[in-house]
C-alpha atoms as a PDB file:
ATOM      1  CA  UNK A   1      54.908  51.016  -1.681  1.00  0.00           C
ATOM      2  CA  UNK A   2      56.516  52.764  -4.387  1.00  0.00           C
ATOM      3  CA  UNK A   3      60.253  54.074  -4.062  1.00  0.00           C
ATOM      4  CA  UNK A   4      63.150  56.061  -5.976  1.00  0.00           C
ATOM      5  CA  UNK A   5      66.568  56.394  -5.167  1.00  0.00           C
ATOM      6  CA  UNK A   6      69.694  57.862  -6.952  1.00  0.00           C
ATOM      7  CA  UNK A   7      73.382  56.385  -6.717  1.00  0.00           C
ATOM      8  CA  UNK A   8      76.265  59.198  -7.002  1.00  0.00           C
ATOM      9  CA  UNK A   9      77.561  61.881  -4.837  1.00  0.00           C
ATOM     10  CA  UNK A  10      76.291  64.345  -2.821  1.00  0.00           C
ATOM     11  CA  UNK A  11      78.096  66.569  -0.195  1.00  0.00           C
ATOM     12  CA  UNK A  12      78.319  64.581   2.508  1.00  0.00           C
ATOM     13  CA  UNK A  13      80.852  62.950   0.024  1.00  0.00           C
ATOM     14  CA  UNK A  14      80.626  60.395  -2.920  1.00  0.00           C
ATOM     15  CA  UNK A  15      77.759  57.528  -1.839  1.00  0.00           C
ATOM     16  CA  UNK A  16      78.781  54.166  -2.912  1.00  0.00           C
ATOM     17  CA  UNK A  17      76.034  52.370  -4.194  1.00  0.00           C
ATOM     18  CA  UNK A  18      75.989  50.233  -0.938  1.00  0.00           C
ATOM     19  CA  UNK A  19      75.357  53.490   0.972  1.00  0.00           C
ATOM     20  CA  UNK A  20      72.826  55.137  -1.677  1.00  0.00           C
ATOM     21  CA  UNK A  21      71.408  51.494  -1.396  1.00  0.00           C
ATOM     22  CA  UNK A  22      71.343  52.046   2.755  1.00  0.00           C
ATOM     23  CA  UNK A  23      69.151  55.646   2.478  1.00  0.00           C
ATOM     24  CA  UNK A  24      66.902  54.381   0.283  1.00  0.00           C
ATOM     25  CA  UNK A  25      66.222  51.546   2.428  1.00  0.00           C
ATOM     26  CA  UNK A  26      66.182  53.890   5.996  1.00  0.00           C
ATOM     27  CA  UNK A  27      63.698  56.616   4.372  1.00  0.00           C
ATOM     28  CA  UNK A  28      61.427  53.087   2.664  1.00  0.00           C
ATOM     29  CA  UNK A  29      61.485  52.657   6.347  1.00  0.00           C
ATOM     30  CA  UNK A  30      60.302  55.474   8.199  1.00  0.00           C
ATOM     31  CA  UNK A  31      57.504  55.330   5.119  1.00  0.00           C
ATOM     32  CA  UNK A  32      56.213  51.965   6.733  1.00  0.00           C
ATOM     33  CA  UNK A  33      56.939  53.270  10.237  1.00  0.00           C
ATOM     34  CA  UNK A  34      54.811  55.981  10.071  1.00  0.00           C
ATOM     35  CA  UNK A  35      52.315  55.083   7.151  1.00  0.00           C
ATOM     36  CA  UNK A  36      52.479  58.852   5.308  1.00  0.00           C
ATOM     37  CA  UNK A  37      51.794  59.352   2.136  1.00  0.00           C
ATOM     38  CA  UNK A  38      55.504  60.160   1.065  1.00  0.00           C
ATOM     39  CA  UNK A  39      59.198  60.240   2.478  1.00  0.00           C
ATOM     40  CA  UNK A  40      62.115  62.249   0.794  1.00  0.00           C
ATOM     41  CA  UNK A  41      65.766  62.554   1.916  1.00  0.00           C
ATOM     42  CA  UNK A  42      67.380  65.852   0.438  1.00  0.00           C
ATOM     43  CA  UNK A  43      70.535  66.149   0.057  1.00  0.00           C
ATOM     44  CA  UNK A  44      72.739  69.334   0.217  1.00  0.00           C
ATOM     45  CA  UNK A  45      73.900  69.909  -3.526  1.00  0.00           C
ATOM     46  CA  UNK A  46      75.255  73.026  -5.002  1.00  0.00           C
ATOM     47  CA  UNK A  47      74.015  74.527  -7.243  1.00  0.00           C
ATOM     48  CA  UNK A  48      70.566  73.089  -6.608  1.00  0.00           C
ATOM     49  CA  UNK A  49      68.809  74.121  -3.340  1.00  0.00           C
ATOM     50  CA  UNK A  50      68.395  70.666  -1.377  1.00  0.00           C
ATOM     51  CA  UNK A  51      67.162  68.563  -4.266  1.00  0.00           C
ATOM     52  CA  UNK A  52      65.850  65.355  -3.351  1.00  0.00           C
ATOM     53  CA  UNK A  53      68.095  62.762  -3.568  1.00  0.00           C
ATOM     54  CA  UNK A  54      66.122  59.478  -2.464  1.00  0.00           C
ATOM     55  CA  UNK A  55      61.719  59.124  -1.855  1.00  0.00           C
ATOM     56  CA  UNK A  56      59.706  56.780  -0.416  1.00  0.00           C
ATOM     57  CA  UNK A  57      55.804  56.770  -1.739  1.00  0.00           C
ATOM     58  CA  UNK A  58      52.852  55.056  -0.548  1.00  0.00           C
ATOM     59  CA  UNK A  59      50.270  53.746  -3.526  1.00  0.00           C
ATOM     60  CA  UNK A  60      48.767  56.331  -5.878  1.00  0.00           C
ATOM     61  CA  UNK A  61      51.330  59.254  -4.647  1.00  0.00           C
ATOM     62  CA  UNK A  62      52.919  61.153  -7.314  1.00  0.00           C
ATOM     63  CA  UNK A  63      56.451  62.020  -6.926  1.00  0.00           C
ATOM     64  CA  UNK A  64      58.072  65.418  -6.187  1.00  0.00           C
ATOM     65  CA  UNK A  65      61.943  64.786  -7.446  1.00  0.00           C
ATOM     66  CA  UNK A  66      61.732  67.416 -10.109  1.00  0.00           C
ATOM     67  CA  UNK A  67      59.164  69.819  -8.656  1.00  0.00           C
ATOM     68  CA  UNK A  68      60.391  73.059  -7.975  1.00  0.00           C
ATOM     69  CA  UNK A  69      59.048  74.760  -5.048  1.00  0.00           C
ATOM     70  CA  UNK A  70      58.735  78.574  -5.094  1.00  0.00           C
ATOM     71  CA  UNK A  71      61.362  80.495  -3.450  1.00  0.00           C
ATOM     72  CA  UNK A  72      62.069  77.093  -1.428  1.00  0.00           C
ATOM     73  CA  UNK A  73      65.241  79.105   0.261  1.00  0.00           C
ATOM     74  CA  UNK A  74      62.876  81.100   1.805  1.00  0.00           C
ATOM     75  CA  UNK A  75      60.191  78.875   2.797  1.00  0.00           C
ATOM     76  CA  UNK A  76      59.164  79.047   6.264  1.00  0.00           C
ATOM     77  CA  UNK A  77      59.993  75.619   6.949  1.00  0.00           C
ATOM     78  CA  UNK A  78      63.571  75.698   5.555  1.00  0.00           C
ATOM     79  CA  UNK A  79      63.996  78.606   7.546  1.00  0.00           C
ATOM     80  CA  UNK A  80      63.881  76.713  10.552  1.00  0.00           C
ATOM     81  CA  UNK A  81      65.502  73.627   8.849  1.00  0.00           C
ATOM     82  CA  UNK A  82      68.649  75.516   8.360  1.00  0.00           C
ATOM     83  CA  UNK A  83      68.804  76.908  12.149  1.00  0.00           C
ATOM     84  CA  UNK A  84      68.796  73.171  12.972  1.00  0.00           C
ATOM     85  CA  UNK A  85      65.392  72.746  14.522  1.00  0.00           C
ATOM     86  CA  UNK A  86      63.457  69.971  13.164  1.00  0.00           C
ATOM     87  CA  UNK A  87      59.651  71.157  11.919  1.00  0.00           C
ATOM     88  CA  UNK A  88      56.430  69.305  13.246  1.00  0.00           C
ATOM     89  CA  UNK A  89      52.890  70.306  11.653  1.00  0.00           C
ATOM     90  CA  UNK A  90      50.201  68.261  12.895  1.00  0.00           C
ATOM     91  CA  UNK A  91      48.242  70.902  10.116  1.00  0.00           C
ATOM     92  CA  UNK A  92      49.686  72.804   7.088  1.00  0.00           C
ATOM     93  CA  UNK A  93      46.997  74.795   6.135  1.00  0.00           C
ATOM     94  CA  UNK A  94      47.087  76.832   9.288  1.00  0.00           C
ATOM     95  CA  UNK A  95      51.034  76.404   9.702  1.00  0.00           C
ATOM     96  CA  UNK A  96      51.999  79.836   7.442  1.00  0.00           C
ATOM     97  CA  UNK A  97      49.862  82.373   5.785  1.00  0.00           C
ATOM     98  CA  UNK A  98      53.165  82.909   3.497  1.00  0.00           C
ATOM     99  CA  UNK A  99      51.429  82.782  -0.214  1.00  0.00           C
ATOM    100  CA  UNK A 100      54.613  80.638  -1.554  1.00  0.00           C
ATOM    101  CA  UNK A 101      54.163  78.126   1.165  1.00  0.00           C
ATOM    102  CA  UNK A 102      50.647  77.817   0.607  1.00  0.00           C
ATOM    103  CA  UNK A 103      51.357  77.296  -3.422  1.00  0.00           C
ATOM    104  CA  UNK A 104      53.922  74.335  -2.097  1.00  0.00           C
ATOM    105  CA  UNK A 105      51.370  72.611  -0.373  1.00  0.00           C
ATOM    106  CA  UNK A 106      49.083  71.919  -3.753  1.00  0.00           C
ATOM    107  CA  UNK A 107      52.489  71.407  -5.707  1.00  0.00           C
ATOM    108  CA  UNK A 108      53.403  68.944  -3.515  1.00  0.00           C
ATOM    109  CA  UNK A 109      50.214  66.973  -3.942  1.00  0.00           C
ATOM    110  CA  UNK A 110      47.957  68.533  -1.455  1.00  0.00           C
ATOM    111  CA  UNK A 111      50.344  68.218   1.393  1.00  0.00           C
ATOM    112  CA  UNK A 112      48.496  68.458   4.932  1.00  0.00           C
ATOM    113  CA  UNK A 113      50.621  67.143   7.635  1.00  0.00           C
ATOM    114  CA  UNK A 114      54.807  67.269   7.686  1.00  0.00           C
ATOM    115  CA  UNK A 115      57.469  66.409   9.733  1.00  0.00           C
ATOM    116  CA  UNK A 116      60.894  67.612   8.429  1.00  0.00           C
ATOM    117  CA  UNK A 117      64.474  66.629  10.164  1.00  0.00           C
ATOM    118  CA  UNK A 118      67.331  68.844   9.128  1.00  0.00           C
ATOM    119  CA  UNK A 119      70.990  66.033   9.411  1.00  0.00           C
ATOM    120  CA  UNK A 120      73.653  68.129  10.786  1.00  0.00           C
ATOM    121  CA  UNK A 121      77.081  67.518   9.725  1.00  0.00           C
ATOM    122  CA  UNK A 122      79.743  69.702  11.528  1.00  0.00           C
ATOM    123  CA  UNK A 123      77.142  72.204  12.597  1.00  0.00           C
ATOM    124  CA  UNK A 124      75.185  72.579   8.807  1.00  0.00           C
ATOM    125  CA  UNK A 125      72.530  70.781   7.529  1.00  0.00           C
ATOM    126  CA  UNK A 126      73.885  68.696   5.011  1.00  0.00           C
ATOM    127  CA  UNK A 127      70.555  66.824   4.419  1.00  0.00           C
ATOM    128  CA  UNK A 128      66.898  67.285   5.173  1.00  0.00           C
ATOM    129  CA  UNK A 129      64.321  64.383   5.601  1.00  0.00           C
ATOM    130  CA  UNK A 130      60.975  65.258   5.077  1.00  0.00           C
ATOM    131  CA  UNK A 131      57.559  63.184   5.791  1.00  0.00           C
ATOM    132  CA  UNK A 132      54.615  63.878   4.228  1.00  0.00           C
ATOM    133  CA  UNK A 133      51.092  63.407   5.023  1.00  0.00           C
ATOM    134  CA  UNK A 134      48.504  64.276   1.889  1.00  0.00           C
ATOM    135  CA  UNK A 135      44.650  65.107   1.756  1.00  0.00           C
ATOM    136  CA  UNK A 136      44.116  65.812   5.426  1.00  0.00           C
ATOM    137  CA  UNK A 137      45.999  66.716   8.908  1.00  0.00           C
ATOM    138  CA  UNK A 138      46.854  64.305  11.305  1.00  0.00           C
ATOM    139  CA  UNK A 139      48.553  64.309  14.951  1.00  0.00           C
ATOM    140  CA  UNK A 140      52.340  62.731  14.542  1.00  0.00           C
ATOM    141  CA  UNK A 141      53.410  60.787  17.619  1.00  0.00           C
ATOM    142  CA  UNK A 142      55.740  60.749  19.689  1.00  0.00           C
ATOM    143  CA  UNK A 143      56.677  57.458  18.342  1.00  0.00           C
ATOM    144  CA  UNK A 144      56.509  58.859  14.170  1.00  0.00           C
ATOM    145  CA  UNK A 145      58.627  62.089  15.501  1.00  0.00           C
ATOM    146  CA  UNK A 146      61.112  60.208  16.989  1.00  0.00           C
ATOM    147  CA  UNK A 147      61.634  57.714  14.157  1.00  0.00           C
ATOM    148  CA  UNK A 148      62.626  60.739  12.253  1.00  0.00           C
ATOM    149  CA  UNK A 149      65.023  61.347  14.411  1.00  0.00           C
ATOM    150  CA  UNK A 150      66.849  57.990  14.331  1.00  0.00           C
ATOM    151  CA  UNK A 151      66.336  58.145  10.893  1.00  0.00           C
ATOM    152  CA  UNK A 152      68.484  61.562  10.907  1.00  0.00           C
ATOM    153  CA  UNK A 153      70.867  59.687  13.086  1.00  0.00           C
ATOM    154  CA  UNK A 154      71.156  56.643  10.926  1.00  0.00           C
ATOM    155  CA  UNK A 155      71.573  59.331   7.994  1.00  0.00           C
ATOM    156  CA  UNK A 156      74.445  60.996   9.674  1.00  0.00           C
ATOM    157  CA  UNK A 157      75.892  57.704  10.695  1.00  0.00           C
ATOM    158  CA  UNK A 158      76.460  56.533   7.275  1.00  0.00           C
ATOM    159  CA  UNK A 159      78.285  59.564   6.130  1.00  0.00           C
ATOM    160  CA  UNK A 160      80.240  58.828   8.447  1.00  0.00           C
ATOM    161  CA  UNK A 161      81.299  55.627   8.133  1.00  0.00           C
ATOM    162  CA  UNK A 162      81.074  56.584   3.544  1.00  0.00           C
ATOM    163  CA  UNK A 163      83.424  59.206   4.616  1.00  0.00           C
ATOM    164  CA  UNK A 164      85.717  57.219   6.472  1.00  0.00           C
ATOM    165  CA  UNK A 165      86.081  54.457   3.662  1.00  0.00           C
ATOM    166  CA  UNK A 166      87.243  57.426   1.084  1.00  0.00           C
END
């Protein structure tokens, strides 16, 4: 398993490196608990649209920290993500017909299958965790869904707690 994770700030508040240490180690986690191809944790920071922050990647998957999706404010998926909901697509190919979502999937390595959690902060997402399946669909679990969700939790948790130490 292959894995990249950035120290700094970010707006749920300056991340310590214990803490930036912490979300690398919870999304290296749901990689293993799930066995995807890839695992990113976005973070919310302006001016960039959700960059992402920390990945986990199985072997032989490329990474996505500098690839720019188009129109990613718009995406389909984000739309959803930013209402909240978290997104579960057992098939991406058949998910959206919207041509910039479709150009994502191929930029992102020939993404398939996705599960993406929105962390809510005070009522906005303030970070978006993302699992990725490449080369062909597959049926998430309710076991791999609700990992993501603790994950999301454990995410939220630790801003918390970073917050309170400031």
């Amino acid at each position: 398993m292959r894995s990249r994770g950035e120290g700094g700030g970010d707006s749920l508040g300056p991340v310590p490196d214990r803490a930036a240490d912490e979300l690398q180690g919870i999304i290296e986690e749901l990689l293993a608990t799930t066995g995807a191809s890839r695992v990113t944790l976005r973070m919310d920071q302006p001016p960039e649209f959700f960059p992402v922050a920390h990945e986990a990647l199985a072997p032989g998957v490329e990474s996505i920290r500098n690839v720019q999706a188009p129109n990613m404010p718009r995406q389909p998926v984000v739309l959803e993500i930013v209402k909240g909901r978290q997104v579960i697509q057992n098939d991406c190919l058949s998910a959206f017909a919207d041509p910039d979502f479709q150009v994502m999937l191929n930029l992102y390595g020939g993404m398939r299958a996705q599960i993406v959690t929105p962390v809510m902060v005070d009522g906005a997402v303030k970070a978006i965790i993302s699992v990725h399946q490449l080369g062909s669909s597959r049926a998430w679990t309710d076991d791999e869904i609700d990992a993501c969700h603790q994950a999301a939790q454990r995410v939220h948790a630790l801003s918390s707690s970073a917050s309170s130490e400031r």
